[in-house]
Protein backbone atom coordinates (compact mmCIF):
# COMPACT_ATOMS: atom_id res chain seq x y z
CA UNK A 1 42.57 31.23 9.22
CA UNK A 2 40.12 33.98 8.91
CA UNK A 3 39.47 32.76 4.92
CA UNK A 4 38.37 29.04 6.79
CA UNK A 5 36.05 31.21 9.43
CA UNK A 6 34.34 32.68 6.77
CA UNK A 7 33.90 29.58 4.71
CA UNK A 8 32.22 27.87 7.72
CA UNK A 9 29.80 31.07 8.79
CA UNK A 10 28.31 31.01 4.81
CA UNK A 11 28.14 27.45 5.08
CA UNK A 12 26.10 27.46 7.69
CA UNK A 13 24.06 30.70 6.56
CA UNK A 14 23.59 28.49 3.23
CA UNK A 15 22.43 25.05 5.73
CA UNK A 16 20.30 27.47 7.61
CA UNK A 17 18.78 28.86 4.89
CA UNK A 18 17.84 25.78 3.17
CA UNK A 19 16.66 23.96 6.51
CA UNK A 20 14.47 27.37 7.08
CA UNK A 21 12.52 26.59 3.63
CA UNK A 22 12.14 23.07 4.01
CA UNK A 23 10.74 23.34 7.05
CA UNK A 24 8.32 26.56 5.60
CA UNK A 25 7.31 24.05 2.53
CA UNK A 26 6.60 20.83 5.53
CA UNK A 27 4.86 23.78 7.55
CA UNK A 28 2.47 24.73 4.28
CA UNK A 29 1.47 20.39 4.21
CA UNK A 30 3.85 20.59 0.37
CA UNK A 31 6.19 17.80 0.25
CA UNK A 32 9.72 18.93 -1.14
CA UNK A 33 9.80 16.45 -3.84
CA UNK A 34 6.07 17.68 -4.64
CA UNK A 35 7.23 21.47 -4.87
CA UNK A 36 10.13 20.39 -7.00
CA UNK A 37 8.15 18.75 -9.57
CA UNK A 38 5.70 21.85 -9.18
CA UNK A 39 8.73 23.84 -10.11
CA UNK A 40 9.72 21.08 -13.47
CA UNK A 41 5.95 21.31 -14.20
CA UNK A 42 5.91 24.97 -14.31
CA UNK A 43 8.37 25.36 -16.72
CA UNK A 44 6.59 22.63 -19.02
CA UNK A 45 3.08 24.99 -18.46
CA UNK A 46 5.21 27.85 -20.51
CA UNK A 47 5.76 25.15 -23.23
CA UNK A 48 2.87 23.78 -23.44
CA UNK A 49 0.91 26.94 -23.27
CA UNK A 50 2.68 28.13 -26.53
CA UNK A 51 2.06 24.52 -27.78
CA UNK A 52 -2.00 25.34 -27.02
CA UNK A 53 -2.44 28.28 -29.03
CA UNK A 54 -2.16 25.95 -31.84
CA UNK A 55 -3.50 22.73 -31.05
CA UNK A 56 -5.64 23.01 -34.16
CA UNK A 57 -2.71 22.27 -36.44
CA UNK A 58 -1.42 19.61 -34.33
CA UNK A 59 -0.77 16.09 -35.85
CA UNK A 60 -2.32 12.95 -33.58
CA UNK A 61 1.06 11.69 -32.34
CA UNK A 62 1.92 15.82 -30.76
CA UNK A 63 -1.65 15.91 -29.41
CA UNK A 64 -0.99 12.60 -27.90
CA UNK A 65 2.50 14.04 -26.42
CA UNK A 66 0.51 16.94 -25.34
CA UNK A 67 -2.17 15.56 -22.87
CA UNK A 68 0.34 12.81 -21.59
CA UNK A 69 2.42 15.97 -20.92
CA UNK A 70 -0.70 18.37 -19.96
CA UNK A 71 -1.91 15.22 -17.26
CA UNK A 72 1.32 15.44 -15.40
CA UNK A 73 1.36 19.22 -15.78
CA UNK A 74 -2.12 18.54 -14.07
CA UNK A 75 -0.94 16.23 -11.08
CA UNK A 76 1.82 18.27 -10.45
CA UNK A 77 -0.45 21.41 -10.14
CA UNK A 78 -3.09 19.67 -7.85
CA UNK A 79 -0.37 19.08 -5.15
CA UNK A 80 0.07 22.15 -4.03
CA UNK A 81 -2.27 25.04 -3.39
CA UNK A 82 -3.52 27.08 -5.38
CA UNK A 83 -1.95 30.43 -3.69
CA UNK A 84 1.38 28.94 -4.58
CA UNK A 85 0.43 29.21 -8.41
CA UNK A 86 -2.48 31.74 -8.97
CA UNK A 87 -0.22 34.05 -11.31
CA UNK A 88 0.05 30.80 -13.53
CA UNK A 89 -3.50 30.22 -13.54
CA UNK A 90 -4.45 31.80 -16.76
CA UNK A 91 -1.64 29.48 -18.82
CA UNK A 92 -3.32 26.46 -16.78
CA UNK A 93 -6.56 27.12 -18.02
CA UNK A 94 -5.70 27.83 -21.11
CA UNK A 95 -3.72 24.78 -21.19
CA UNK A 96 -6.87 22.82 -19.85
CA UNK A 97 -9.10 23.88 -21.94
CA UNK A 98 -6.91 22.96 -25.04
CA UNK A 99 -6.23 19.35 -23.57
CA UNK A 100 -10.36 19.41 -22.84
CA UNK A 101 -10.56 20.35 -26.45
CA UNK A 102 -8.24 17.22 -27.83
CA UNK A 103 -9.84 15.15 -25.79
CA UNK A 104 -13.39 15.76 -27.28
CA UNK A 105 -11.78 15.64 -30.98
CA UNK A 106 -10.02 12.48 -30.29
CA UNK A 107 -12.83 10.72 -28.39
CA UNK A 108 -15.22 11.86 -31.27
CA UNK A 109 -12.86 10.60 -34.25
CA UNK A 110 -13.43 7.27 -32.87
């Protein structure tokens, strides 16, 4: 009995906590769905910022994989404030410039 009492009082510290920061994401104007692909995104920055420090050396079809990746990196980014990310914002630029970078190489190759 007292094993089934504590069960439901962390289940409901575990409901409470999760309604507490959906409702602090709806309170900031950041969908949840928006945050979580925020979160996906950020991971991708990290890959694509080690991707960037060598974009010189990259073949057509990776820089091609690289600003379709960089543009969602991109959307995901611009859906939530800046705040929220400002620690990341050197790897974002970095990244930006690189895609800025392809995208003058490519558009002049043609």
């Amino acid at each position: 009995m007292e094993l089934m009492t504590i069960i439901y009082i962390l289940l409901l510290i575990i409901f409470a906590l999760i309604s507490y920061s959906i409702m602090q994401l709806k309170l900031a104007g950041i969908k949840v769905k928006d945050f979580w692909s925020f979160i996906e995104a950020n991971q991708m920055l990290d890959k694509l910022y080690a991707f960037s420090k060598r974009y010189q050396k990259m073949s057509p079809q990776e820089q091609i994989i690289f600003l379709m990746e960089a543009e969602k990196v991109f959307n995901a980014f611009d859906k939530v404030p800046k705040m929220i990310w400002e620690e990341e914002y050197d790897k974002y630029k970095d990244v930006l410039d690189t895609y800025k970078n392809i995208k003058v190489l490519r558009w002049a190759s043609n």
